[in-house]
Protein backbone atom coordinates (compact mmCIF):
# COMPACT_ATOMS: atom_id res chain seq x y z
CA UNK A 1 -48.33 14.82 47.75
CA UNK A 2 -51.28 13.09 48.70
CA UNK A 3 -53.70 14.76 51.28
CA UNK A 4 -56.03 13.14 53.18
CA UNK A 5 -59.57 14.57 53.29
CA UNK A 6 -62.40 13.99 55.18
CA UNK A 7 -65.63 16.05 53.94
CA UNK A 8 -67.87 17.53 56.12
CA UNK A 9 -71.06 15.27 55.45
CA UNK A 10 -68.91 12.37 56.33
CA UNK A 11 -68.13 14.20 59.70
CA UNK A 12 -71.82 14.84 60.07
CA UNK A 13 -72.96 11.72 59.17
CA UNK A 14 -70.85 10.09 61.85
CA UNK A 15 -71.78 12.27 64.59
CA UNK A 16 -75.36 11.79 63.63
CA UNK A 17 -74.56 7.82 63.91
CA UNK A 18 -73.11 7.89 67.32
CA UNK A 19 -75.80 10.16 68.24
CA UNK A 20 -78.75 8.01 67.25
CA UNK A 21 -76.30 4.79 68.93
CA UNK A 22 -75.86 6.86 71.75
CA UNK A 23 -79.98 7.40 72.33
CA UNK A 24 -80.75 3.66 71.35
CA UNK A 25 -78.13 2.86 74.14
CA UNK A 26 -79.82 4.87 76.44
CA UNK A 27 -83.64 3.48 75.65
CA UNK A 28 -83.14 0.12 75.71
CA UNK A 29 -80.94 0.10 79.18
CA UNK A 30 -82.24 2.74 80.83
CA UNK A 31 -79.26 3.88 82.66
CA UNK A 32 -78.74 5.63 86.08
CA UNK A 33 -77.48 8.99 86.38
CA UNK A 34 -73.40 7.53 86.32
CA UNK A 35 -74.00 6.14 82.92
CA UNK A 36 -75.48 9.11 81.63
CA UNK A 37 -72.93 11.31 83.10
CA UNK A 38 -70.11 9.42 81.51
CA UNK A 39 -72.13 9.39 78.14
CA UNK A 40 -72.30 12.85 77.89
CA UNK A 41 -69.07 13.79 78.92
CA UNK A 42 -67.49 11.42 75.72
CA UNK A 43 -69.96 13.22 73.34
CA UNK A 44 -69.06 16.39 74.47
CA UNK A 45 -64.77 15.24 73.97
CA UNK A 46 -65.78 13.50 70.41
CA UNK A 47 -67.59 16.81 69.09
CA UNK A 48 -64.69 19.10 70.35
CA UNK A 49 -62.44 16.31 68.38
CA UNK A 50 -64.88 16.79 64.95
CA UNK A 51 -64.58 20.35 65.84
CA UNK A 52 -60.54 20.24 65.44
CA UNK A 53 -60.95 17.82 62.75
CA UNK A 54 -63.02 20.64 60.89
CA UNK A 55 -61.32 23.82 61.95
């Protein structure tokens, strides 16, 4: 049976992505405190979702 694996660079590499997308975001618009609030609170549900993905 085939299993599907995702290796853990791959998971790293993406987090690093959205990470680096996430900071551009945040330069170039220079957000209000809403934004910001709402930016961190999906980083914090994605990493928890890497974290199950991992675990």
């Amino acid at each position: 049976m085939y299993r599907n694996h995702i290796s853990a660079g791959a998971i790293a590499l993406l987090a690093l992505t959205m990470l680096i997308a996430i900071i551009v975001v945040l330069w170039v618009s220079r957000t209000d405190g809403v934004v910001l609030h709402w930016i961190i609170d999906y980083w914090n549900r994605f990493s928890l979702w890497v974290q199950n993905l991992v675990t």
